[in-house]
Protein backbone atom coordinates (compact mmCIF):
# COMPACT_ATOMS: atom_id res chain seq x y z
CA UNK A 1 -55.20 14.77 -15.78
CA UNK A 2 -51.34 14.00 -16.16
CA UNK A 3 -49.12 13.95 -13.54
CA UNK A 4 -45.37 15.73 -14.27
CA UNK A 5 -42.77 13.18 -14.68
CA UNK A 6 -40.46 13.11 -12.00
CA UNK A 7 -36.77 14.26 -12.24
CA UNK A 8 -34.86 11.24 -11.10
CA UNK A 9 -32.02 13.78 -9.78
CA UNK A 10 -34.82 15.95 -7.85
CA UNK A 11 -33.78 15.47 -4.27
CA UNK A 12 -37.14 16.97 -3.07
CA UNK A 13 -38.23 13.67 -4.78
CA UNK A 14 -36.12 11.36 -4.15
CA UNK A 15 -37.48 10.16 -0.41
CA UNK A 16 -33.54 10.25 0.83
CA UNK A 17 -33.21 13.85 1.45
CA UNK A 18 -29.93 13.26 4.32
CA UNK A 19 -28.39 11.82 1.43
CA UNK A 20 -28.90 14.78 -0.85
CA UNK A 21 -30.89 12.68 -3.18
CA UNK A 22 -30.32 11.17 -6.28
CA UNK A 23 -28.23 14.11 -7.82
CA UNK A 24 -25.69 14.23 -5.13
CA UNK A 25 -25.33 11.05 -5.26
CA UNK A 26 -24.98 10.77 -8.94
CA UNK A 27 -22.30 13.72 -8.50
CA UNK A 28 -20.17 11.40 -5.80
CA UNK A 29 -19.94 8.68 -8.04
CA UNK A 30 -19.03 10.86 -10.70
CA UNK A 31 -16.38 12.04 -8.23
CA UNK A 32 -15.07 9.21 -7.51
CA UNK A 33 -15.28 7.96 -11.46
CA UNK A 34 -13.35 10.91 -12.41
CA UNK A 35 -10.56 10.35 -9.32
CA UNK A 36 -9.80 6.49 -11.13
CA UNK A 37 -10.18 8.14 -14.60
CA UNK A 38 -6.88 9.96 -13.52
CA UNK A 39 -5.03 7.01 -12.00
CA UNK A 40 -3.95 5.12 -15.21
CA UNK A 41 -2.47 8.73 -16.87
CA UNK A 42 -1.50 9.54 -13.68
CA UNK A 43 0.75 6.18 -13.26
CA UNK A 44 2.25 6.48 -17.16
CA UNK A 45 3.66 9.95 -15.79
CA UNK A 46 5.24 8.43 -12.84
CA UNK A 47 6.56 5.77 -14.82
CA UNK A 48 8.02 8.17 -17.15
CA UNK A 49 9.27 10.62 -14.32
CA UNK A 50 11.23 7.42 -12.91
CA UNK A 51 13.07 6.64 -16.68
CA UNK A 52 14.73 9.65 -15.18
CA UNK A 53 16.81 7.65 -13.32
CA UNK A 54 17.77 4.85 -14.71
CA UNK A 55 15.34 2.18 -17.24
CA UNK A 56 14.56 -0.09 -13.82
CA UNK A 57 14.83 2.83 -11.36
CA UNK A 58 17.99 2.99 -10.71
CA UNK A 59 18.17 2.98 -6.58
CA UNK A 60 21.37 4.72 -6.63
CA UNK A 61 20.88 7.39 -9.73
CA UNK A 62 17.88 7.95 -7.40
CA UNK A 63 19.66 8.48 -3.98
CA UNK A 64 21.85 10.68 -5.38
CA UNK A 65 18.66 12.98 -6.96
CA UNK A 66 17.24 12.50 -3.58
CA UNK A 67 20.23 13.91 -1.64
CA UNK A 68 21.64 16.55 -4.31
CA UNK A 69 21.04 20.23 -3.61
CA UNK A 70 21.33 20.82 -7.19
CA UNK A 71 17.69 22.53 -8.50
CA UNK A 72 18.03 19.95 -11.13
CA UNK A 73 18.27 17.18 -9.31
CA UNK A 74 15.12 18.55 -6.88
CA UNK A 75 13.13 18.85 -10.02
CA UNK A 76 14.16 15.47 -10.81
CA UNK A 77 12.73 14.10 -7.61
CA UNK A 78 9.69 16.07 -7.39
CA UNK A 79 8.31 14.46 -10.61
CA UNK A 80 8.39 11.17 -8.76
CA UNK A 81 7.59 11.85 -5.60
CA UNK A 82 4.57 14.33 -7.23
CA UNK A 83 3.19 11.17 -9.12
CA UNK A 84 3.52 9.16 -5.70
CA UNK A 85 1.52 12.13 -4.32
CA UNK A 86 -1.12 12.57 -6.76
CA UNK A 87 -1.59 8.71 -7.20
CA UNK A 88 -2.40 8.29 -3.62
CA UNK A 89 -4.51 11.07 -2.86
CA UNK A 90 -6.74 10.44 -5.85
CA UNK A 91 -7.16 6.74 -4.47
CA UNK A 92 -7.48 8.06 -0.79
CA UNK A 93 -10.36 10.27 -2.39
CA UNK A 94 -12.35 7.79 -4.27
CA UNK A 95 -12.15 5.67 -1.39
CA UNK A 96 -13.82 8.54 1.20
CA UNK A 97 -16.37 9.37 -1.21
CA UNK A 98 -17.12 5.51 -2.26
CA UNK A 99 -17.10 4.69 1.65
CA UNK A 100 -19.61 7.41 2.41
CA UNK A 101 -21.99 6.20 -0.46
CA UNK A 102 -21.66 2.46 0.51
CA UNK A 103 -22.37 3.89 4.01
CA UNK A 104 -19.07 2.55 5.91
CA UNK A 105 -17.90 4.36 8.23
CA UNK A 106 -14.35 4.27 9.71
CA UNK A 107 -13.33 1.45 11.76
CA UNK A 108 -13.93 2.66 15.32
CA UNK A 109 -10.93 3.39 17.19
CA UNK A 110 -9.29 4.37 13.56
CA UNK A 111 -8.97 7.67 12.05
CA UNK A 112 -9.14 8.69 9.04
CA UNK A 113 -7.81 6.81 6.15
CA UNK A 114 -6.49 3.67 7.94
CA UNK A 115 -9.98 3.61 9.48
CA UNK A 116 -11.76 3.70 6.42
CA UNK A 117 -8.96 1.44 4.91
CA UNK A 118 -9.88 -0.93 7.70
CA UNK A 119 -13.44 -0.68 7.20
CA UNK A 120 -13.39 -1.97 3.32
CA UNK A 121 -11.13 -5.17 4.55
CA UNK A 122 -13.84 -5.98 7.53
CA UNK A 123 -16.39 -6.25 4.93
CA UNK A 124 -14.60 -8.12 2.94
CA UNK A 125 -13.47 -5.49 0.26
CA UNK A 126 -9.71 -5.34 0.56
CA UNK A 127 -7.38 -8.85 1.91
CA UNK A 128 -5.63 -7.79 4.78
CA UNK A 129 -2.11 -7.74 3.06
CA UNK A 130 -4.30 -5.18 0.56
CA UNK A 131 -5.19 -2.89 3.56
CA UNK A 132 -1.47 -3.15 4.89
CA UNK A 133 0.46 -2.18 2.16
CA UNK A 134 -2.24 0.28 0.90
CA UNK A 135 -2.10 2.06 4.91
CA UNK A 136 1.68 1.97 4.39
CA UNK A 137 1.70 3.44 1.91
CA UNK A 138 -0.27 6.19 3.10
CA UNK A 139 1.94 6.96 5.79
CA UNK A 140 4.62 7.46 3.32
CA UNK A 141 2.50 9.54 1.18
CA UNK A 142 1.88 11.77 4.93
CA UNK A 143 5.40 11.96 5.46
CA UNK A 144 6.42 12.62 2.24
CA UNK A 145 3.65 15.72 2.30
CA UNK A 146 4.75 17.01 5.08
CA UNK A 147 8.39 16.99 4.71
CA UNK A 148 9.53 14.57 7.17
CA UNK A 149 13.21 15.06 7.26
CA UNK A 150 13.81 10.76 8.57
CA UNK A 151 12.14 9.97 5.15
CA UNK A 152 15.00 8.22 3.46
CA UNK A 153 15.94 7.76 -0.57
CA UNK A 154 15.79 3.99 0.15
CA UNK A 155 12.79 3.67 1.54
CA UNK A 156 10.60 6.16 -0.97
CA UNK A 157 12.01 3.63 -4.11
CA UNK A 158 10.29 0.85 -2.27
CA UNK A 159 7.44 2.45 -2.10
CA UNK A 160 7.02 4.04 -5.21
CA UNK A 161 7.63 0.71 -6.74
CA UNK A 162 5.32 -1.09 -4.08
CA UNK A 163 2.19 1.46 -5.08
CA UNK A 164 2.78 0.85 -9.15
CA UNK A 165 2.75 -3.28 -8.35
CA UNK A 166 0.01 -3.17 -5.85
CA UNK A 167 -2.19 -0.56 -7.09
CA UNK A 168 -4.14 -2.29 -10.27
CA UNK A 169 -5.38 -5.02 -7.80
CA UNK A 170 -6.28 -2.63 -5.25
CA UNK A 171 -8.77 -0.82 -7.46
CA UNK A 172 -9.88 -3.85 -9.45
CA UNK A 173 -10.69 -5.50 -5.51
CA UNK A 174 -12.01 -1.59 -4.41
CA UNK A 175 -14.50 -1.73 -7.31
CA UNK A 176 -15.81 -4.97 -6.92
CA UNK A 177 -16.51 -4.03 -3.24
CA UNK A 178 -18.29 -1.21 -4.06
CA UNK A 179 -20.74 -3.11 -6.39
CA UNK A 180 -21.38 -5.22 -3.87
CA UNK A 181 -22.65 -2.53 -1.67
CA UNK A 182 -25.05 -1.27 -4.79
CA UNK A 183 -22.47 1.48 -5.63
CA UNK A 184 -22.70 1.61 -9.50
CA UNK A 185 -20.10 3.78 -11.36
């Protein structure tokens, strides 16, 4: 008599059915392969968007795009502040799905990202200068998504600069972390 081969990516026979099984987890990490896939082009577009202004980014070409009413200028300043955007929520995503794999939950007391932020650098994953520039700078990235009128010219430079230096290290520590906790990508 032969027994069928089993389907690794059956979750009927995987024994971890809350977890979806082997295919859904397969799937996350594929989610969250596919979210750093788009990082690196991702960053050469930023890059590029901030030549705009200026070879070294030019903080005052940049204020002035920032505070112009010209469409142009707009434009201008939606390419950067777009590639801020996009880098940050792709990391922010790869981080919720790699945190729910590696089964970390949020700090308690935090919410959301700075929780789960805080929750990598208690178990070692991020430094703590890591998890305090990388929560910075998602509070920019909230602000910036939601309009806040204080958010000044000044201020998004630094940070947009701050994200291109700091972000390499942040993955490179992210990934080790999450092979550590038996997450494979």
């Amino acid at each position: 008599m032969t027994v069928p081969a089993r389907d690794p990516f059956d979750a009927a026979t995987t024994g971890n059915p809350r977890a979806g099984g082997d295919r859904a987890r397969a799937a996350e990490i594929d989610r969250i392969s596919v979210k750093l896939e788009r990082l690196a082009p991702q960053r050469r577009a930023l890059r590029k968007a901030m030549r705009q202004f200026g070879a070294d980014f030019d903080v005052k070409a940049w204020t002035d795009a920032f505070n112009s009413p010209d469409p142009d200028e707009i434009n201008r300043v939606f390419a950067v502040t777009g590639g801020y955007l996009a880098l940050i929520n792709n990391t922010i995503e790869a981080i919720k799905t790699g945190t729910g794999l590696a089964g970390r939950p949020p700090t308690p007391g935090m919410a959301g990202v700075s929780g789960l932020i805080d929750a990598i650098r208690a178990d070692g994953g991020f430094s703590d200068r890591q998890a305090e520039t990388f929560t910075e700078l998602c509070r920019t990235r909230n602000r910036l998504q939601h309009s806040s009128p204080d958010i000044q010219a000044d201020e998004v430079h630094r940070q947009v600069k701050l994200l291109l230096r700091h972000l390499p290290r942040l993955i490179e520590s992210y990934l080790a972390w999450l092979a550590r906790r038996g997450v494979k990508l």
